[in-house]
Protein backbone atom coordinates (compact mmCIF):
# COMPACT_ATOMS: atom_id res chain seq x y z
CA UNK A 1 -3.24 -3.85 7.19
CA UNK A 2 -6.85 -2.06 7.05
CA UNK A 3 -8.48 -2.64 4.08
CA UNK A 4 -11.48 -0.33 3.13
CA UNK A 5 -14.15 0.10 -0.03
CA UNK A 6 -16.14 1.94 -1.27
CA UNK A 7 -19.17 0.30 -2.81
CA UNK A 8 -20.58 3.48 -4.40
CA UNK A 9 -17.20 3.63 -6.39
CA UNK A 10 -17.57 -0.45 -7.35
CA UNK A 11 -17.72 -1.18 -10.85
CA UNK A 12 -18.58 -4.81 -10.13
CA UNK A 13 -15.63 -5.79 -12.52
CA UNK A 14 -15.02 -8.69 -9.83
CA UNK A 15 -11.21 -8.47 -10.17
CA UNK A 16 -10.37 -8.13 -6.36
CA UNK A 17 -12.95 -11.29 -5.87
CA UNK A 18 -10.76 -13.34 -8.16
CA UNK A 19 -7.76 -12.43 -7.05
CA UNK A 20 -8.08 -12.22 -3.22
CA UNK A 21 -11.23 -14.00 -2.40
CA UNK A 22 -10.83 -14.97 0.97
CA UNK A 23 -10.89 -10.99 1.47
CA UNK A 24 -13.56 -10.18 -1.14
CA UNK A 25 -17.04 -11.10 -2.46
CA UNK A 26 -19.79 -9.59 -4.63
CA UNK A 27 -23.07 -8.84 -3.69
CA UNK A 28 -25.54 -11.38 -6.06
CA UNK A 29 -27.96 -8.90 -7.50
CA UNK A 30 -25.58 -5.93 -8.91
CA UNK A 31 -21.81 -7.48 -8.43
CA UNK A 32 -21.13 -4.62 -5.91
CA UNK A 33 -17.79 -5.58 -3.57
CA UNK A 34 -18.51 -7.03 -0.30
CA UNK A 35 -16.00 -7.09 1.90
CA UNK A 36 -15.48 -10.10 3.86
CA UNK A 37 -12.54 -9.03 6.00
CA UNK A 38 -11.36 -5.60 7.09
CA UNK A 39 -7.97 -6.66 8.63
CA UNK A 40 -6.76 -9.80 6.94
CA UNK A 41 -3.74 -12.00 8.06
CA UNK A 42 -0.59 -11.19 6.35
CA UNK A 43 -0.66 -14.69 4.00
CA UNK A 44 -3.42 -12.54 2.23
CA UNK A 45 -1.66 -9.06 2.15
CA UNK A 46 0.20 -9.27 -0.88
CA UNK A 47 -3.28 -10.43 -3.03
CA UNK A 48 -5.28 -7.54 -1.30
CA UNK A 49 -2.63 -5.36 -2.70
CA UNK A 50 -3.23 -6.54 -6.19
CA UNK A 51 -6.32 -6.37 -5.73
CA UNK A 52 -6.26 -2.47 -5.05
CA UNK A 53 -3.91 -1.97 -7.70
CA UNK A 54 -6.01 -3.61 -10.61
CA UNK A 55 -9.36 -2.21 -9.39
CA UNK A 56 -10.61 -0.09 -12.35
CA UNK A 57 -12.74 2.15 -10.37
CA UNK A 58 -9.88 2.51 -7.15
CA UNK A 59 -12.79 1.63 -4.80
CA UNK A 60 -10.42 -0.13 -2.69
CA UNK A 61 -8.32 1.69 -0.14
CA UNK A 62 -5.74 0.14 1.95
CA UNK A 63 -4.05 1.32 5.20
CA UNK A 64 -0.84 -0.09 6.36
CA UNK A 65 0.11 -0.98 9.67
């Protein structure tokens, strides 16, 4: 799995961050989505899909390998 976001499409809702944050993190000053890792291990694949499917603003796209 690729995972891929688009900060100009963040809302900063912080969803993916609480669901998945070993993959995801906000920026401190506007709660934009940083994210930490762009391929992570499979024990984190089924949060990171969560995490795309909750994200209000679909800012977070996922290719599967």
């Amino acid at each position: 799995m690729k995972v891929n976001v688009d900060a100009d499409a963040c809302v900063a809702a912080g969803q993916c961050v609480l669901i998945a944050p070993e993959v995801f993190d906000q920026r401190e000053e506007d709660g934009v989505v940083v994210l930490l890792d762009e391929a992570p291990g499979q024990e984190h694949h089924d949060a990171v899909r969560e995490s795309a499917a909750v994200c209000p603003a679909a800012a977070i796209h996922l290719v599967e390998s």
